[in-house]
Protein backbone atom coordinates (compact mmCIF):
# COMPACT_ATOMS: atom_id res chain seq x y z
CA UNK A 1 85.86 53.26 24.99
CA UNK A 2 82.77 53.16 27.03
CA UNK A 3 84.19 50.40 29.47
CA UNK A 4 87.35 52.16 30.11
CA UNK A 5 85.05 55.21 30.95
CA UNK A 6 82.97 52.88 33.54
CA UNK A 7 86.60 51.51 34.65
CA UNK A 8 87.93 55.19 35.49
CA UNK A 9 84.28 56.26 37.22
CA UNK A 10 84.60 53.02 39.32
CA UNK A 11 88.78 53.95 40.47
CA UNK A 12 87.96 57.56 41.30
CA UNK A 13 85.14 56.13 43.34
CA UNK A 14 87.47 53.85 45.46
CA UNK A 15 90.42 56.42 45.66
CA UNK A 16 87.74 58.65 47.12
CA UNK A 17 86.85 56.42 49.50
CA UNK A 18 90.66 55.38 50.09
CA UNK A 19 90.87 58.45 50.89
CA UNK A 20 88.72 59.17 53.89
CA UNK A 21 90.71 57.56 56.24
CA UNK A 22 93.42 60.36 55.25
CA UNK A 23 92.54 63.21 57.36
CA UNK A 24 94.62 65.78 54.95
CA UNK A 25 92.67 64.28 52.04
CA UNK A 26 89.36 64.51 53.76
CA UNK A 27 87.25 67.46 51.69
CA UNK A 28 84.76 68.03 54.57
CA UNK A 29 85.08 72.35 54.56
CA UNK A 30 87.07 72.21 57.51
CA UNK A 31 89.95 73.82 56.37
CA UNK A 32 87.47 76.44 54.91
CA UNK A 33 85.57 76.77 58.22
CA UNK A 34 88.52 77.40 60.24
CA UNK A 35 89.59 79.61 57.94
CA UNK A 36 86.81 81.69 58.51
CA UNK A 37 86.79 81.40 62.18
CA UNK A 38 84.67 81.20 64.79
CA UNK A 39 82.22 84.03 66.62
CA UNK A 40 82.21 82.81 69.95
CA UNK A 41 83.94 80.35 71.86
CA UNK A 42 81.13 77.65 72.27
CA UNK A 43 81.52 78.00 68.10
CA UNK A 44 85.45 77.34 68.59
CA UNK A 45 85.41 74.52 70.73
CA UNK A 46 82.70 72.95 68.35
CA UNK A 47 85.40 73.45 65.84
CA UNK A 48 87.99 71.84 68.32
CA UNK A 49 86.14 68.77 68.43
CA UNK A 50 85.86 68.24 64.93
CA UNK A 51 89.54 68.84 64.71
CA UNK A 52 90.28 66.32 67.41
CA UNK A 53 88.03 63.53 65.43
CA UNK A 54 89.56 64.77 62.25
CA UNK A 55 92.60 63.66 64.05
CA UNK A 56 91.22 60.21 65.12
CA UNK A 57 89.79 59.49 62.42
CA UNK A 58 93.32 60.11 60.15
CA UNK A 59 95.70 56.88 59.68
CA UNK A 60 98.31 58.59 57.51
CA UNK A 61 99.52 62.00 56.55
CA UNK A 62 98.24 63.40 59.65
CA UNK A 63 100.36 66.32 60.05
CA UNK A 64 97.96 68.65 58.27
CA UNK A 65 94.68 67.76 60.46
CA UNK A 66 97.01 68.08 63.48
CA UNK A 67 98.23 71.55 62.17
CA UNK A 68 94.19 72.41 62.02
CA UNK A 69 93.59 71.25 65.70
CA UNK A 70 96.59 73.27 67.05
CA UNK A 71 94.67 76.03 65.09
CA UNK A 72 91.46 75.44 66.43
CA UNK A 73 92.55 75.31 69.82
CA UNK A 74 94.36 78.37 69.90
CA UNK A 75 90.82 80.07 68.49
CA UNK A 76 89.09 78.48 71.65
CA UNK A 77 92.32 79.66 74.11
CA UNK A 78 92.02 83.13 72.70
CA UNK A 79 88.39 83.40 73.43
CA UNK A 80 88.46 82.09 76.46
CA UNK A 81 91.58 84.84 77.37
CA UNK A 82 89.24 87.01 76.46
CA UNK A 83 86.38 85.44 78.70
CA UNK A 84 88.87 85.37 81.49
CA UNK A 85 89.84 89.13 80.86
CA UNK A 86 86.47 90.05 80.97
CA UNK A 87 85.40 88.02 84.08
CA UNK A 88 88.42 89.47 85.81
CA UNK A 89 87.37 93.39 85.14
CA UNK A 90 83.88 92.23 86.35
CA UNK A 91 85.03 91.12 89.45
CA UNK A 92 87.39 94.08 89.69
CA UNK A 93 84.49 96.44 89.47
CA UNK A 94 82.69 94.24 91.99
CA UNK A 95 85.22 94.45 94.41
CA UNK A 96 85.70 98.26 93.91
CA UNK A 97 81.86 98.97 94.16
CA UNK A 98 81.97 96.54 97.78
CA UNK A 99 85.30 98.91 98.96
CA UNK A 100 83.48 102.19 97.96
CA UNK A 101 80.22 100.97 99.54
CA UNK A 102 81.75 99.65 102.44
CA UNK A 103 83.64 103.47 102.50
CA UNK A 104 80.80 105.32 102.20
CA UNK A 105 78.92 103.16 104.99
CA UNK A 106 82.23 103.68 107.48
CA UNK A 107 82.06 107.63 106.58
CA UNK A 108 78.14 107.76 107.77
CA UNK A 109 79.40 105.77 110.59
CA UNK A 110 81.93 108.25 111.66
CA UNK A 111 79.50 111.31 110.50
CA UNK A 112 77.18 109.81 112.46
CA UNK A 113 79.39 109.19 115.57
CA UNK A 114 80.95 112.57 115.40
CA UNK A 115 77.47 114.14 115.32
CA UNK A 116 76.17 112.45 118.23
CA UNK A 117 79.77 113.51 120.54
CA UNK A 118 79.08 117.21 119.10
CA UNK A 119 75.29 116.93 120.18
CA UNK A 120 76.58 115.69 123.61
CA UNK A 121 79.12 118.36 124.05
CA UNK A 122 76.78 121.09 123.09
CA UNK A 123 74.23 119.87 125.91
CA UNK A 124 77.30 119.25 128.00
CA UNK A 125 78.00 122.95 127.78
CA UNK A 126 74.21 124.59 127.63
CA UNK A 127 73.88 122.65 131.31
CA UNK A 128 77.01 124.00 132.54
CA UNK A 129 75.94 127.45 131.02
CA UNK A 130 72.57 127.51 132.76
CA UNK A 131 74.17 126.71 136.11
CA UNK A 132 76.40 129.78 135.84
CA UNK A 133 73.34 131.95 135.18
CA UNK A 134 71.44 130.58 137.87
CA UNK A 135 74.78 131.18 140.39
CA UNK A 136 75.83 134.04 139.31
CA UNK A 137 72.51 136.12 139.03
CA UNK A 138 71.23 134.62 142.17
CA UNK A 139 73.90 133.82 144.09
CA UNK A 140 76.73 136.42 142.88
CA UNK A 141 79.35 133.68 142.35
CA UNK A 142 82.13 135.62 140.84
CA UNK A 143 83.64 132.25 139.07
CA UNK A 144 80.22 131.61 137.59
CA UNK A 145 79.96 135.58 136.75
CA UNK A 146 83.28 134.74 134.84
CA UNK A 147 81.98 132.41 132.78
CA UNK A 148 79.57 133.81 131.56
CA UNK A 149 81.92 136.74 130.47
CA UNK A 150 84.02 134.08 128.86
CA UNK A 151 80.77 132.75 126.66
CA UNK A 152 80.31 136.47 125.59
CA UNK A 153 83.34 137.08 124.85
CA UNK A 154 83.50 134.10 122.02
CA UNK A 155 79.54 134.11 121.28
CA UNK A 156 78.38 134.81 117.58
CA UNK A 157 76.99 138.06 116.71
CA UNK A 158 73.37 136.77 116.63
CA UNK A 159 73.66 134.17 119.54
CA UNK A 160 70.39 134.21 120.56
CA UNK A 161 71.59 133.11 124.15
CA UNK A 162 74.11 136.50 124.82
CA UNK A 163 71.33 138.56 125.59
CA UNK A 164 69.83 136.00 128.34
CA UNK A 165 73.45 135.90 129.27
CA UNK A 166 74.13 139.17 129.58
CA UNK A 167 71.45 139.76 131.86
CA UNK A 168 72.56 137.39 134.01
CA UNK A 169 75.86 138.61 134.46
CA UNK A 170 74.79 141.66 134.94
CA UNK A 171 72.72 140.53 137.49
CA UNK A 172 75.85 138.60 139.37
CA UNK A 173 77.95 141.74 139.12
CA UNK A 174 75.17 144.11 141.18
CA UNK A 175 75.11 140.77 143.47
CA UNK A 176 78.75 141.01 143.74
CA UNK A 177 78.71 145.53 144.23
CA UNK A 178 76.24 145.26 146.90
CA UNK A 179 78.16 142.83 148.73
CA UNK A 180 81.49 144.22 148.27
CA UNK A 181 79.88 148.01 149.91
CA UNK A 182 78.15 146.05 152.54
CA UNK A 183 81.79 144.76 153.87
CA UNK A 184 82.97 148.13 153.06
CA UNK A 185 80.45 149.46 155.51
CA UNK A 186 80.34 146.82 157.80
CA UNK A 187 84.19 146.71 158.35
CA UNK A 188 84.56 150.20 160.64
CA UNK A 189 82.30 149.00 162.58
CA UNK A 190 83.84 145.72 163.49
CA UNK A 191 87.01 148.03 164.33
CA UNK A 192 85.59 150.07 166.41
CA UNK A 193 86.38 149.70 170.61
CA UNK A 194 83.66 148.27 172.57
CA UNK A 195 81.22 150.85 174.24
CA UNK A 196 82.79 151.90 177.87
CA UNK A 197 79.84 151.83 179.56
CA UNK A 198 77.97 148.73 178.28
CA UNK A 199 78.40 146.44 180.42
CA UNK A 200 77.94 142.63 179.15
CA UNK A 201 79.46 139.33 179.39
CA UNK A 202 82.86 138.91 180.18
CA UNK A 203 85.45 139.84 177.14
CA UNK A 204 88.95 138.97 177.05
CA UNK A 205 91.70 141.62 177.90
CA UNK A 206 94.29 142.95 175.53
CA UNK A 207 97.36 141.00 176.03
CA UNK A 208 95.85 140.22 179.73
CA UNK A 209 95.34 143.87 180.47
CA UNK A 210 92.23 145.86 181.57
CA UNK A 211 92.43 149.76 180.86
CA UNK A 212 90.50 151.73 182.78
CA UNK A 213 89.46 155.35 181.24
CA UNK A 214 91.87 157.31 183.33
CA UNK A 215 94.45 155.93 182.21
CA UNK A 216 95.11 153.12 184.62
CA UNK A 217 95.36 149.13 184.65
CA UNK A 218 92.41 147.66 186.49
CA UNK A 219 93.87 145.91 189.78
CA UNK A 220 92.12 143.32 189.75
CA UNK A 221 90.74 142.19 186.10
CA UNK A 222 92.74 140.55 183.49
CA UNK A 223 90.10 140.56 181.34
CA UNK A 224 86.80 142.87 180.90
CA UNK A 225 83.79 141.73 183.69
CA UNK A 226 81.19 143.49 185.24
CA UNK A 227 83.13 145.99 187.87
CA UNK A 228 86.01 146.78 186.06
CA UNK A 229 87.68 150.10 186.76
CA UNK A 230 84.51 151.09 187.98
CA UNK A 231 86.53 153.27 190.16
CA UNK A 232 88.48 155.03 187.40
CA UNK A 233 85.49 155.90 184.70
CA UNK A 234 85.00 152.61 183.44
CA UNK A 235 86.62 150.45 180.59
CA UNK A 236 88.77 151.79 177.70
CA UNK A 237 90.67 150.53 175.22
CA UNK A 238 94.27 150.01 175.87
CA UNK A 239 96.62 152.38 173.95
């Protein structure tokens, strides 16, 4: 009884190791791992290369350890779908914080830009302001009298510049009075007929005539000379 006890120890002990060449007879926890899973996918693909010697090392049977390395790799291909996923929203994010940045830099760009065309404008225009002042208070230009009118007419309420402005123009239009009575006063007395009896250099005649004051043509002048009509009371103007 005791041999055939030794006898059966000894056959289990060779079918054992019979049976580690069999990959689906192999009792390593494998099955038991991958059962459980993995946490990462460095963890999987350690568990895809034990599947893949698993699978070299098996000479029969195989189609279970084979089953197990399909399994194993599809662990490590959905990790790494996952990796790619998240590497992909990374680089999504990176590329939207570069656009925005590079938005927000082309914005200040343009503020910028815009700015410095307003700045120039503005000094464009307080130049071209000051030289209407300066014309039309000192000078009485009435185009540079009417722009000034036209900045009053669309200055703020509390433009500190209207009253300087106003002044001005104000200025300008007593220029621009004064002026206009002067040629008021002035024209009469380019109108009015030479003085008879001043005599002076010669002056033309009308229309080749000299009138003498009583009422006859000079004989002799066709225009006015010293000794015209000085017979018949001296020069007058023809009728």
């Amino acid at each position: 009884m005791r041999r055939l006890a030794v006898s059966w120890l000894a056959f289990a002990t060779l079918l054992a190791g019979c049976h580690h060449r069999d990959g689906s007879r192999h009792d390593d926890a494998f099955r038991s791992r991958l059962a459980h899973g993995c946490r990462s996918e460095p963890d999987c693909l350690v568990l895809e290369l034990e599947a893949q010697a698993r699978v070299d090392r098996c000479a029969s049977f195989c189609e279970e350890v084979e089953a197990d390395l399909r399994a194993s790799s599809a662990l490590v291909a959905r990790y790494r779908r996952q990796r790619e996923a998240r590497q992909a929203r990374i680089e999504a994010q990176r590329q939207a914080g570069e656009a925005a940045e590079a938005e927000r830099r082309r914005a200040e760009l343009e503020a910028a830009e815009e700015a410095r065309r307003q700045e120039e404008a503005a000094h464009a225009a307080e130049l071209d302001l000051a030289a209407s002042e300066l014309a039309c208070a000192q000078q009485g230009d009435p185009a540079a009298c009417d722009a000034l009118l036209r900045y009053l007419a669309g200055a703020a309420p509390r433009d500190e510049r209207a009253a300087q402005v106003r002044a001005s123009h104000e200025k300008g239009q007593r220029l621009i009075a004064e002026r206009g009575a002067r040629g008021a006063a002035e024209a009469p007395a380019r109108a009015r007929p030479p003085d008879a009896g001043r005599s002076g250099a010669p002056r033309p005649a009308s229309e080749g005539r000299v009138c003498c004051c009583d009422g006859t043509l000079s004989p002799t002048c066709t225009y006015v000379k010293r000794g015209c009509c000085s017979h018949h009371g001296g020069v007058c103007a023809c009728p």
